[in-house]
C-alpha atoms as a PDB file:
ATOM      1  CA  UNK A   1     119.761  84.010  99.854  1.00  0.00           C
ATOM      2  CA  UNK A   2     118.904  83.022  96.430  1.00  0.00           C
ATOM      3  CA  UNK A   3     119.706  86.080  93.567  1.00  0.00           C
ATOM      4  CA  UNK A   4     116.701  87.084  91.382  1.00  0.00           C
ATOM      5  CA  UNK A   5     115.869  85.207  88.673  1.00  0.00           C
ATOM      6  CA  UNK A   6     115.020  88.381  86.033  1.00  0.00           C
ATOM      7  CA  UNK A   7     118.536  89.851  87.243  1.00  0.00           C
ATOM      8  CA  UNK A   8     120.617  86.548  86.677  1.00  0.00           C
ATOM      9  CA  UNK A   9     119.095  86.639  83.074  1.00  0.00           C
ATOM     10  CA  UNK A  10     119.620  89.650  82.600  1.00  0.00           C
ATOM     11  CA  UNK A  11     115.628  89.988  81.631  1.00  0.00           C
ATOM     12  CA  UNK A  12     114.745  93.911  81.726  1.00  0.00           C
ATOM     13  CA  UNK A  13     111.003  93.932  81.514  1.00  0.00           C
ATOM     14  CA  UNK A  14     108.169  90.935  82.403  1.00  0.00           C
ATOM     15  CA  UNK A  15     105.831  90.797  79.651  1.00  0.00           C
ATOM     16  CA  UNK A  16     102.659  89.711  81.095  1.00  0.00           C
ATOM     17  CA  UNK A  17     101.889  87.367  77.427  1.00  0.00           C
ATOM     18  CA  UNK A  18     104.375  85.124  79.210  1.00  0.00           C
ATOM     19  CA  UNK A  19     102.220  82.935  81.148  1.00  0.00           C
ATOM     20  CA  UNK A  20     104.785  80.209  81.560  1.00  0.00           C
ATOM     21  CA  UNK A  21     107.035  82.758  83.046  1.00  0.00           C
ATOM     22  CA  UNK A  22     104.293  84.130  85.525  1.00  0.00           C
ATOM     23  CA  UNK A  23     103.217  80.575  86.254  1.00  0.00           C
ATOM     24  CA  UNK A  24     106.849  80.020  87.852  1.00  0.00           C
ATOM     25  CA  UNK A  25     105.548  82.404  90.512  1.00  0.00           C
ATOM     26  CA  UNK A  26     102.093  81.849  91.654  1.00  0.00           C
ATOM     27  CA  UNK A  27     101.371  79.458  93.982  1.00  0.00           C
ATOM     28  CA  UNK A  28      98.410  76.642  93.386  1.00  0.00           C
ATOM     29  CA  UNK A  29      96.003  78.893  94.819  1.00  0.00           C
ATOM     30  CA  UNK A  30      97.201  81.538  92.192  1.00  0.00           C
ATOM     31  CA  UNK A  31      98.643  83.556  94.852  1.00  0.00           C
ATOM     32  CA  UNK A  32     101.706  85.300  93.922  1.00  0.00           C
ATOM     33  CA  UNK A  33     104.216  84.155  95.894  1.00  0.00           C
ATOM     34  CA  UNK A  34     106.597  85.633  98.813  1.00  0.00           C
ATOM     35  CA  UNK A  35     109.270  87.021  97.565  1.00  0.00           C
ATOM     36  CA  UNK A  36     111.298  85.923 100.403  1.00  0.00           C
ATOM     37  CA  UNK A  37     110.481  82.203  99.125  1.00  0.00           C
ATOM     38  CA  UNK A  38     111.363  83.137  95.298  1.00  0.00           C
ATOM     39  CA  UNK A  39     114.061  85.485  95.480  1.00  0.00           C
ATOM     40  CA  UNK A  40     113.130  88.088  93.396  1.00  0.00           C
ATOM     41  CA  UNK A  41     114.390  91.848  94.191  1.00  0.00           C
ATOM     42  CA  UNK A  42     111.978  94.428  94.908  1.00  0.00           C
ATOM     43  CA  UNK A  43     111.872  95.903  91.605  1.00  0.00           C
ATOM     44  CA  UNK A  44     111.373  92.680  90.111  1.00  0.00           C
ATOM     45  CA  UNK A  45     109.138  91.849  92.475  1.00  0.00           C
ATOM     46  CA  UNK A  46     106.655  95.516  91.634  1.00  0.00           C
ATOM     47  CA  UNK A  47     107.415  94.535  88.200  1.00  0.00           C
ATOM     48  CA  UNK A  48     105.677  90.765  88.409  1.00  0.00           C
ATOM     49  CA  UNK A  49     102.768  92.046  90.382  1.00  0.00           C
ATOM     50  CA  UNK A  50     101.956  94.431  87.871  1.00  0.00           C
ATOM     51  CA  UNK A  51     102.396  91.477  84.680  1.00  0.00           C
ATOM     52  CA  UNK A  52     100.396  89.274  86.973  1.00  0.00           C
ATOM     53  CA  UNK A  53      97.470  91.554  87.381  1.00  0.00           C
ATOM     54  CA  UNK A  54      97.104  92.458  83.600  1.00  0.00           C
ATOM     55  CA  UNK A  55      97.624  88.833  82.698  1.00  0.00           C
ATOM     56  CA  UNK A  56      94.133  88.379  85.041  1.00  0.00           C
ATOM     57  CA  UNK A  57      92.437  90.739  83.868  1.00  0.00           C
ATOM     58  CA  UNK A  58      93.389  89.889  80.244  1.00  0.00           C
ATOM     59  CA  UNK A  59      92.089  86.176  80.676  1.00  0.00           C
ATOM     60  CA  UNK A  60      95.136  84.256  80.458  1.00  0.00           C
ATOM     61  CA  UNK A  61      95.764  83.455  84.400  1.00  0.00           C
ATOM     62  CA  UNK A  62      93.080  82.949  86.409  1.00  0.00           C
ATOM     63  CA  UNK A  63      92.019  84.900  89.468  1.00  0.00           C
ATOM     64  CA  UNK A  64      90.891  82.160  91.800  1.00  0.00           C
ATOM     65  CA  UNK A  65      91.550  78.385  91.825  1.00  0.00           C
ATOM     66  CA  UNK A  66      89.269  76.357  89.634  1.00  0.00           C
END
């Protein structure tokens, strides 16, 4: 199993103005993806959801595919 990516650097919170960050994580139908296939804890997981969703509804990621 793969270790979580915010843990291994040491990254404390996921800003959701970091759209190349987010991007890492969403699939091409701007799904977010399993965290099975990514690797990301659970917290880290919650936290990414959350950063996802406001980076929607802020206009800078996209809620369906274009």
């Amino acid at each position: 199993m793969q270790q979580c990516f915010f843990c291994s650097q040491n990254i404390k919170d996921i800003d959701y103005k970091e759209v190349e960050v987010l991007k890492r994580f969403i699939s091409s139908q701007v799904k977010i993806i399993n965290p099975k296939h990514t690797g990301l804890c659970a917290k880290h997981e919650r936290k990414l959801a959350q950063a996802v969703k406001r980076a929607r509804f802020m206009g800078l990621l996209p809620y369906v595919k274009e």
